[in-house]
Protein backbone atom coordinates (compact mmCIF):
# COMPACT_ATOMS: atom_id res chain seq x y z
CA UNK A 1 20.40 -49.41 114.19
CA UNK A 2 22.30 -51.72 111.22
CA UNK A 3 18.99 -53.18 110.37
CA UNK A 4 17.11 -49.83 110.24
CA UNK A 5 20.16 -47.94 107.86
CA UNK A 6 20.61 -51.57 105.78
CA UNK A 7 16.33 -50.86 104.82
CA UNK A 8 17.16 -47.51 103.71
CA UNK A 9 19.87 -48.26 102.04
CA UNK A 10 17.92 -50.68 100.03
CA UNK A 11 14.59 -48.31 99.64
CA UNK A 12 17.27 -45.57 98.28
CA UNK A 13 18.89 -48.98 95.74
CA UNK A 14 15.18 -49.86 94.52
CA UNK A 15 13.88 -46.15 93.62
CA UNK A 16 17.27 -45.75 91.50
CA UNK A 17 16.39 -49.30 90.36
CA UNK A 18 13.07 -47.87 89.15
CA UNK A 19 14.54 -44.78 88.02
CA UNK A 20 16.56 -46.24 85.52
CA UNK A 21 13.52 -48.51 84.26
CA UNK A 22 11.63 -45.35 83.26
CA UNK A 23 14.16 -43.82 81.67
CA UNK A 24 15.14 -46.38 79.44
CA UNK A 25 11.56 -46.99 78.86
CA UNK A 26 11.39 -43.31 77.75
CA UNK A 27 14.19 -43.01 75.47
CA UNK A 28 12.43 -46.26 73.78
CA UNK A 29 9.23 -44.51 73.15
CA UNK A 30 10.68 -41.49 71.75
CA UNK A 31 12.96 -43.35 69.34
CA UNK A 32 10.26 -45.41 68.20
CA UNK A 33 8.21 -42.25 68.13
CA UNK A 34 10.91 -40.91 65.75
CA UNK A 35 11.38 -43.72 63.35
CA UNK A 36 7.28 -43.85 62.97
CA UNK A 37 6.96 -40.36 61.09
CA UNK A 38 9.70 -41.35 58.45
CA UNK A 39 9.42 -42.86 55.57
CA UNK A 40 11.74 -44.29 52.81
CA UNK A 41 11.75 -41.27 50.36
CA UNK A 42 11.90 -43.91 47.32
CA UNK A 43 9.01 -46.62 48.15
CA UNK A 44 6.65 -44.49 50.81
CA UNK A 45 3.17 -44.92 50.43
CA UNK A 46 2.44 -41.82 52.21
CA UNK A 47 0.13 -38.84 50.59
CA UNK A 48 0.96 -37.25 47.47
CA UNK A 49 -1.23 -33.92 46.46
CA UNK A 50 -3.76 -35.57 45.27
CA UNK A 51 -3.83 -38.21 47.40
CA UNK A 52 -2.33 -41.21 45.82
CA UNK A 53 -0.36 -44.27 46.81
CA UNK A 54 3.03 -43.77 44.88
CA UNK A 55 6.31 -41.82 45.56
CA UNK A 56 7.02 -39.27 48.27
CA UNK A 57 4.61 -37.07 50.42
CA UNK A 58 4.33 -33.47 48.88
CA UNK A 59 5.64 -34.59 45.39
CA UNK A 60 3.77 -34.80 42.65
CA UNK A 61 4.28 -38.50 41.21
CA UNK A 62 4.53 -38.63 37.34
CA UNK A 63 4.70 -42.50 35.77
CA UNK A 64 6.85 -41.94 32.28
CA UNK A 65 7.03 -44.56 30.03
CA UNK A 66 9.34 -44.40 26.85
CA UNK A 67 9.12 -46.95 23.80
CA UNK A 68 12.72 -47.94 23.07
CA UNK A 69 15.64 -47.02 25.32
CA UNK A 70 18.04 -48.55 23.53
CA UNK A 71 17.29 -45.82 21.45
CA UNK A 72 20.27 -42.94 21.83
CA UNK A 73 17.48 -40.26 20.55
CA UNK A 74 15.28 -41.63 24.32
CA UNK A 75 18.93 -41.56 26.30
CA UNK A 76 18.70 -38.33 26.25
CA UNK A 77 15.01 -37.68 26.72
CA UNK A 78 15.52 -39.73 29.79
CA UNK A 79 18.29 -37.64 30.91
CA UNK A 80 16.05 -34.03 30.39
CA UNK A 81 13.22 -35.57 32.31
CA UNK A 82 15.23 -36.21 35.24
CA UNK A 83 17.06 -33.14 34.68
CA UNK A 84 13.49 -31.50 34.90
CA UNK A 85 11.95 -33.62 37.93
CA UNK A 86 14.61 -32.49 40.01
CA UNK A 87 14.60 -29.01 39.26
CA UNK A 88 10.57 -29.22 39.78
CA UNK A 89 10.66 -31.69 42.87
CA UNK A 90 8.95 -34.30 40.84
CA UNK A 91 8.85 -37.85 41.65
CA UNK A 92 9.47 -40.24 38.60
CA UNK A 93 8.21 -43.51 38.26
CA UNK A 94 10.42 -44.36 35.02
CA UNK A 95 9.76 -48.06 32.62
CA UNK A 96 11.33 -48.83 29.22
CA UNK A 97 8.69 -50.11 26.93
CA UNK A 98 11.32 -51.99 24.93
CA UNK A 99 9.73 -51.29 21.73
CA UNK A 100 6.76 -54.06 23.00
CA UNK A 101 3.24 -52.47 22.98
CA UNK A 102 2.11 -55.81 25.29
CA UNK A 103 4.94 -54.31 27.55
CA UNK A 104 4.25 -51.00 27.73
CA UNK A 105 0.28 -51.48 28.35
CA UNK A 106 1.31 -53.54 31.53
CA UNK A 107 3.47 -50.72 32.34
CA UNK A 108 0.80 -48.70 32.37
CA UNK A 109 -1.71 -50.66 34.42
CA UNK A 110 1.11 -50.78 36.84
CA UNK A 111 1.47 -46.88 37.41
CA UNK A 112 -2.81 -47.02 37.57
CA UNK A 113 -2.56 -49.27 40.07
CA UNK A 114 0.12 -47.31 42.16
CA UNK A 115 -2.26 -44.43 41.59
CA UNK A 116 0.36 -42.08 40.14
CA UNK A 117 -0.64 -38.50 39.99
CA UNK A 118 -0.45 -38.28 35.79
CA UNK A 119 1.49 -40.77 33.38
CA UNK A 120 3.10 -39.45 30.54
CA UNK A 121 3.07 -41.76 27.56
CA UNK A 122 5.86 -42.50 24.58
CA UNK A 123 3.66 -45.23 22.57
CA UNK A 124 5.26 -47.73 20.99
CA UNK A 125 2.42 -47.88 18.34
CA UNK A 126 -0.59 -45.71 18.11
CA UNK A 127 -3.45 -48.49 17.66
CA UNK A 128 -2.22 -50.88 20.42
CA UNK A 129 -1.92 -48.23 23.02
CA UNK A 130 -5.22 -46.49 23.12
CA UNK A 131 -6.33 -49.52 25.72
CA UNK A 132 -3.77 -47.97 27.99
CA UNK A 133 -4.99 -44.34 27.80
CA UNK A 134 -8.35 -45.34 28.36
CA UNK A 135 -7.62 -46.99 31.42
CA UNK A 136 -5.71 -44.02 32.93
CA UNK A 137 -9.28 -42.45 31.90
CA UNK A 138 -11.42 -45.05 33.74
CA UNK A 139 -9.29 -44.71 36.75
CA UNK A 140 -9.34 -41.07 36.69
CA UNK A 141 -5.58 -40.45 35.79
CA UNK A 142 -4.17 -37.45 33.04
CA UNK A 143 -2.33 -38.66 30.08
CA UNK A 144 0.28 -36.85 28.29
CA UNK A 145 1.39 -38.35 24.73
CA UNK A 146 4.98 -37.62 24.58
CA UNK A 147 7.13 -37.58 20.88
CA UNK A 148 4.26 -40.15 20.02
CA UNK A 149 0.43 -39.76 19.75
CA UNK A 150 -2.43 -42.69 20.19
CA UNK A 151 -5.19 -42.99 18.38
CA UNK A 152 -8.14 -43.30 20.79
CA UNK A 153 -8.72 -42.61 24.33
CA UNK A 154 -8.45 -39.02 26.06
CA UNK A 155 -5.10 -36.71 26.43
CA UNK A 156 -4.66 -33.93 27.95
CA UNK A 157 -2.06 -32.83 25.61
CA UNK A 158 0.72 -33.87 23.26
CA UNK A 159 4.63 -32.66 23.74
CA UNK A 160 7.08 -33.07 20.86
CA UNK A 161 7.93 -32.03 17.68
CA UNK A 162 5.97 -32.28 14.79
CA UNK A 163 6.61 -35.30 13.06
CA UNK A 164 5.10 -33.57 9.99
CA UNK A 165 7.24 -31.21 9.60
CA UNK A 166 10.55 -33.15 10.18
CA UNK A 167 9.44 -35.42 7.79
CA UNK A 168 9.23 -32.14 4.98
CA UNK A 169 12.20 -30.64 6.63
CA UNK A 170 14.14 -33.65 5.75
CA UNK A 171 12.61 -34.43 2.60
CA UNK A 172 13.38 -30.81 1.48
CA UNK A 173 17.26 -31.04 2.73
CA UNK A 174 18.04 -34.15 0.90
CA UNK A 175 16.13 -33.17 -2.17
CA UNK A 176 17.68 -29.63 -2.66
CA UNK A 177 21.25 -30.94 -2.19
CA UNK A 178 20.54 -33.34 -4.99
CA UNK A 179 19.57 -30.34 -7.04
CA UNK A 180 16.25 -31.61 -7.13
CA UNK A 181 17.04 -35.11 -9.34
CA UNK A 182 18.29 -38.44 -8.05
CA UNK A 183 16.89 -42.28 -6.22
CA UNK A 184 16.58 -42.05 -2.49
CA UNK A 185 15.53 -44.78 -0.40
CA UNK A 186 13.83 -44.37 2.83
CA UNK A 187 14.47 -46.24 5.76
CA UNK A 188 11.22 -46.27 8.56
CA UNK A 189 11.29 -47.01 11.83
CA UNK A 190 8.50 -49.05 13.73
CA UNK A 191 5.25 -49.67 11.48
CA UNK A 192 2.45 -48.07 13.18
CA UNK A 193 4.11 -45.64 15.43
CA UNK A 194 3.04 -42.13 15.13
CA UNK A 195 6.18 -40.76 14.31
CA UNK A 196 6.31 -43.01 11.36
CA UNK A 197 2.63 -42.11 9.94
CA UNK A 198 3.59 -38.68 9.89
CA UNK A 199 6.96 -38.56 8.40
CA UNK A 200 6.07 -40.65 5.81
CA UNK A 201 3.16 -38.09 4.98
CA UNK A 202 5.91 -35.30 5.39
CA UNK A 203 8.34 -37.18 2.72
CA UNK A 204 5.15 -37.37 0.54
CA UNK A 205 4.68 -33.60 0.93
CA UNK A 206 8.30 -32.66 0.19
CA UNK A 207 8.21 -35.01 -3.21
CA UNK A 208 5.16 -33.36 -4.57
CA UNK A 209 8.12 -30.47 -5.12
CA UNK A 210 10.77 -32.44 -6.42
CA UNK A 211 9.29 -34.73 -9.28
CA UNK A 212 12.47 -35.89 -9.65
CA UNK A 213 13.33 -37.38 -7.45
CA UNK A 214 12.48 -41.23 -7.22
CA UNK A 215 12.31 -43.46 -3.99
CA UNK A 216 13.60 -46.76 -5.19
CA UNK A 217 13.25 -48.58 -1.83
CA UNK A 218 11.41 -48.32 1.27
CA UNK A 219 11.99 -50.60 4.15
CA UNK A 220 11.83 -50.55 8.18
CA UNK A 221 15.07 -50.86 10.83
CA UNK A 222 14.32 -50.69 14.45
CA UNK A 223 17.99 -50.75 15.49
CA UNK A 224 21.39 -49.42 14.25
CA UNK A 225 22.87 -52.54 13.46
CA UNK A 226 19.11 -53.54 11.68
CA UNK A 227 19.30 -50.28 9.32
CA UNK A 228 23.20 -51.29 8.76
CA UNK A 229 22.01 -54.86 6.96
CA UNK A 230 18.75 -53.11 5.56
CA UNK A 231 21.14 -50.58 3.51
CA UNK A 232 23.93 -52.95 2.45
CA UNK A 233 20.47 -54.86 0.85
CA UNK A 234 19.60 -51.68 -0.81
CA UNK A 235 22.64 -50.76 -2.13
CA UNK A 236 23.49 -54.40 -3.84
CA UNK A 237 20.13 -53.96 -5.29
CA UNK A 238 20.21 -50.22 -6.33
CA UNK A 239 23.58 -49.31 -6.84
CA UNK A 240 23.27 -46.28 -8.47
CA UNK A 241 21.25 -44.88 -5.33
CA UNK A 242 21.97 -41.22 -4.50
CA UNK A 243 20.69 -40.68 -1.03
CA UNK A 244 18.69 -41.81 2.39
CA UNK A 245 16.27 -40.71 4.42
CA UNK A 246 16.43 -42.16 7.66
CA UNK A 247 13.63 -41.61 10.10
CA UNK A 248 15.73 -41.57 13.25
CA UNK A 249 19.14 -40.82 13.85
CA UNK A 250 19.98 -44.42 15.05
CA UNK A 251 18.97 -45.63 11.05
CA UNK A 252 20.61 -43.39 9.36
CA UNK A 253 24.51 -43.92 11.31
CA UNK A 254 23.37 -47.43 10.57
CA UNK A 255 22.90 -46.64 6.72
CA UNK A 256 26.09 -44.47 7.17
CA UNK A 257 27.87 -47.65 8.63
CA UNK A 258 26.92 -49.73 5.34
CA UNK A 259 27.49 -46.58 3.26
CA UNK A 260 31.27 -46.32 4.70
CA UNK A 261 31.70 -49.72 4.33
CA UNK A 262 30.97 -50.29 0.54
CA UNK A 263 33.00 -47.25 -0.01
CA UNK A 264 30.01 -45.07 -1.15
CA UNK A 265 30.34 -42.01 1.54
CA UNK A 266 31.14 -39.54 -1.85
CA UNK A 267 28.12 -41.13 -3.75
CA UNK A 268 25.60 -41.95 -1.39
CA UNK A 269 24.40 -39.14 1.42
CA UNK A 270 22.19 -39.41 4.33
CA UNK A 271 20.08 -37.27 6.26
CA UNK A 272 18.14 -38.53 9.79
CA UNK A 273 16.31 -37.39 12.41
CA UNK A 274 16.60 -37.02 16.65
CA UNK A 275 20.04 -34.51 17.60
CA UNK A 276 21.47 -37.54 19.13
CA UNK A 277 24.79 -37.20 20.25
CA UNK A 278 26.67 -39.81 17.75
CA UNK A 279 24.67 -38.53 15.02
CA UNK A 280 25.64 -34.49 15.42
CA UNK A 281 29.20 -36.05 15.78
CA UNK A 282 28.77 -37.72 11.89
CA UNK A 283 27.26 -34.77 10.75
CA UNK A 284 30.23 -32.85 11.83
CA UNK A 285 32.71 -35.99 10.70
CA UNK A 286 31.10 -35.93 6.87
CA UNK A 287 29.85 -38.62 7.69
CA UNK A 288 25.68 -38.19 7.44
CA UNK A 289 24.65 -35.17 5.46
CA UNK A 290 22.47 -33.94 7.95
CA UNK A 291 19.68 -34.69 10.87
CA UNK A 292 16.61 -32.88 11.82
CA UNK A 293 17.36 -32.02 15.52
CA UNK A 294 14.61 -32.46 17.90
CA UNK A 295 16.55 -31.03 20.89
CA UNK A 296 15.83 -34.20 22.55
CA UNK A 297 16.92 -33.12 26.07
CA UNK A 298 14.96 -29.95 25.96
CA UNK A 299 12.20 -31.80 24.78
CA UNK A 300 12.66 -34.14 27.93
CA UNK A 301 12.34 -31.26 29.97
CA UNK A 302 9.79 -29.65 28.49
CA UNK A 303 6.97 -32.61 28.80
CA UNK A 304 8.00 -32.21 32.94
CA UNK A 305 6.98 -28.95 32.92
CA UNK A 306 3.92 -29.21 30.68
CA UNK A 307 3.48 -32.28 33.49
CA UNK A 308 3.78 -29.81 36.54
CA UNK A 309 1.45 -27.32 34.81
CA UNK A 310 -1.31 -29.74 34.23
CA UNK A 311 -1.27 -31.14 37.71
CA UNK A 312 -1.28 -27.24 38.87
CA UNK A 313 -4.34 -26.69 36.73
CA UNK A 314 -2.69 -24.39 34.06
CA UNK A 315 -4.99 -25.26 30.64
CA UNK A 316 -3.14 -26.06 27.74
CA UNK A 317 -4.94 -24.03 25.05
CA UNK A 318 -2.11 -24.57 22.17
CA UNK A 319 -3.10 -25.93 19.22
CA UNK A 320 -1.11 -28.28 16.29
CA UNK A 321 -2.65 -30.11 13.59
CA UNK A 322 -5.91 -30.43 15.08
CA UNK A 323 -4.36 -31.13 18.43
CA UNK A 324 -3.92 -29.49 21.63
CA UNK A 325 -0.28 -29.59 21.43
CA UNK A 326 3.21 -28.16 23.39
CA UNK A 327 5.07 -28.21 20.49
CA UNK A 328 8.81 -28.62 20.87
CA UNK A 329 11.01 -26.82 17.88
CA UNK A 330 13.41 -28.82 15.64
CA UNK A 331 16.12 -27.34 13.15
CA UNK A 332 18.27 -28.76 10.62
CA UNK A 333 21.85 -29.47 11.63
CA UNK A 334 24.47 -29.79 8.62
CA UNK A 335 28.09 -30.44 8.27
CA UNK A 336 30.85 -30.45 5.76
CA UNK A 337 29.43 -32.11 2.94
CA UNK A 338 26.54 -29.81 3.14
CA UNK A 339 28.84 -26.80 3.02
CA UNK A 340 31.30 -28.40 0.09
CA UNK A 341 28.65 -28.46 -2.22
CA UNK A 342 26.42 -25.65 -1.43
CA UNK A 343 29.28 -23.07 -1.04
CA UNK A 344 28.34 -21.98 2.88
């Protein structure tokens, strides 16, 4: 009778015993079942709409490359894109190109080879760039130019302002408040970048109204503290100089800086070009004259939606000096020695 109820007792011990096996291999299964269908939302290589390797699954992944981030006026171009990509549920896939073309080609092959759904591209320079656009053709990729066109290879479409026209608007701003007479020097920004080209031709433009007015000096600053040294030059060699041009905002607070410095500020006025922060700030100070403001995080956000349109098969049909073009609107921004002397 003890031997019969002791095997019972230990048939009843071994089917809990296997009970508890099966459970625990259950809850094993389903937790591995569970971590299986996730994926890190920042490095997944799971499918994108159109199928590619990079970013999250049901985002569209955009690859955005922009020349110079130390740069203020790209700080806040930076900021509007991801502004914009969050607002749109877009994945970014962000590089600085560090003002290096070498660098920012590399970039590119790097969001080609993560198979991106569109790269939008701030070239450095126009010539050394077109390499990078034609790859992105090769490997069946849309380009955007952004602020900064290349000279070969196929776009979809540009986005910025026209560097054209900020280079007249500019021109014309400076020149009037001189009342049409005076020496000007010109500081550029990098040789061969689109930009550059075409505010040059816009300064050339404005001139052809103002006879009078001479350029004395023209030289190239890639930094503030570069444009700072570059106008203390200028003004020990021209010291009867009556105004700059700056083709960024970040050159002319660094002509403004040398300016200041030698005492000048009531002789010597300068206008730029961006709507950077600092710069709107020495506008309003007295400090610059003026800047041509680009609206640089609107223009940010803008080239994220032209991005989300493209990849949802809206055409771009606009058109801007011979280009199809998403044209973002600038205005000029003045301050108090603007108003002293014009009487507004």
């Amino acid at each position: 009778m003890n031997l019969k109820v002791s095997f019972k007792l230990m048939a009843v011990f071994i089917s809990c015993l296997l009970l508890i096996v099966g459970c625990s291999k259950g809850n094993n299964n389903s937790a591995g079942n569970t971590n299986s269908s996730q994926s890190p939302t920042s490095s997944s290589a799971g499918s994108s709409p159109s199928g590619n390797d990079a970013g999250n699954k049901g985002k569209f992944v955009v690859g955005v490359t922009l020349s110079q981030m130390s740069d203020p006026f790209f700080v806040n171009v930076k900021e509007g894109i991801f502004e914009e990509a969050k607002t749109e549920n877009v994945d970014v896939q962000f590089a600085d190109g560090q003002a290096n073309a070498a660098t920012q080609l590399s970039q590119v092959e790097n969001f080609i080879s993560k198979k991106v759904n569109l790269i939008v591209l701030n070239p450095v320079e126009a010539g050394p760039l077109t390499p990078a656009v034609q790859a992105a053709n090769d490997a069946g990729i849309p380009v955007i130019t952004f602020d900064r066109w290349v000279n070969g290879g196929t776009t979809v479409t540009h986005v910025g302002a026209s560097a054209l026209e900020v280079g007249v608007k500019a021109g014309e701003a400076l020149f009037d408040y001189l009342g049409g007479k005076g020496k000007i020097a010109v500081i550029e920004h990098i040789p061969g970048a689109s930009t550059t080209i075409d505010r040059t031709k816009g300064l050339k433009e404005a001139l052809k109204k103002y006879p009078n007015i001479q350029v004395v000096a023209t030289q190239p600053a890639t930094s503030r503290a570069e444009a700072m040294s570059v106008m203390e030059n200028i003004l020990t060699s021209n010291p009867d100089i009556n105004g700059v041009y700056a083709y960024n905002d970040d050159n002319a607070l660094g002509a403004s800086d040398a300016i200041v410095a030698a005492k000048k500020q009531d002789k010597v006025v300068v206008v730029g070009v961006g709507g950077t922060a600092p710069a709107l700030e020495a506008v309003k100070q007295g400090k610059m004259l003026a800047t041509v403001d680009i609206l640089p995080l609107d223009e940010g956000k803008l080239v994220i939606k032209t991005a989300v349109d493209v990849l949802n098969g809206t055409k771009i049909t606009q058109q801007n000096e011979g280009r199809t073009w998403v044209l973002q609107q600038s205005k000029i921004v003045t301050g108090p020695q603007w108003e002293a002397k014009k009487g507004k």
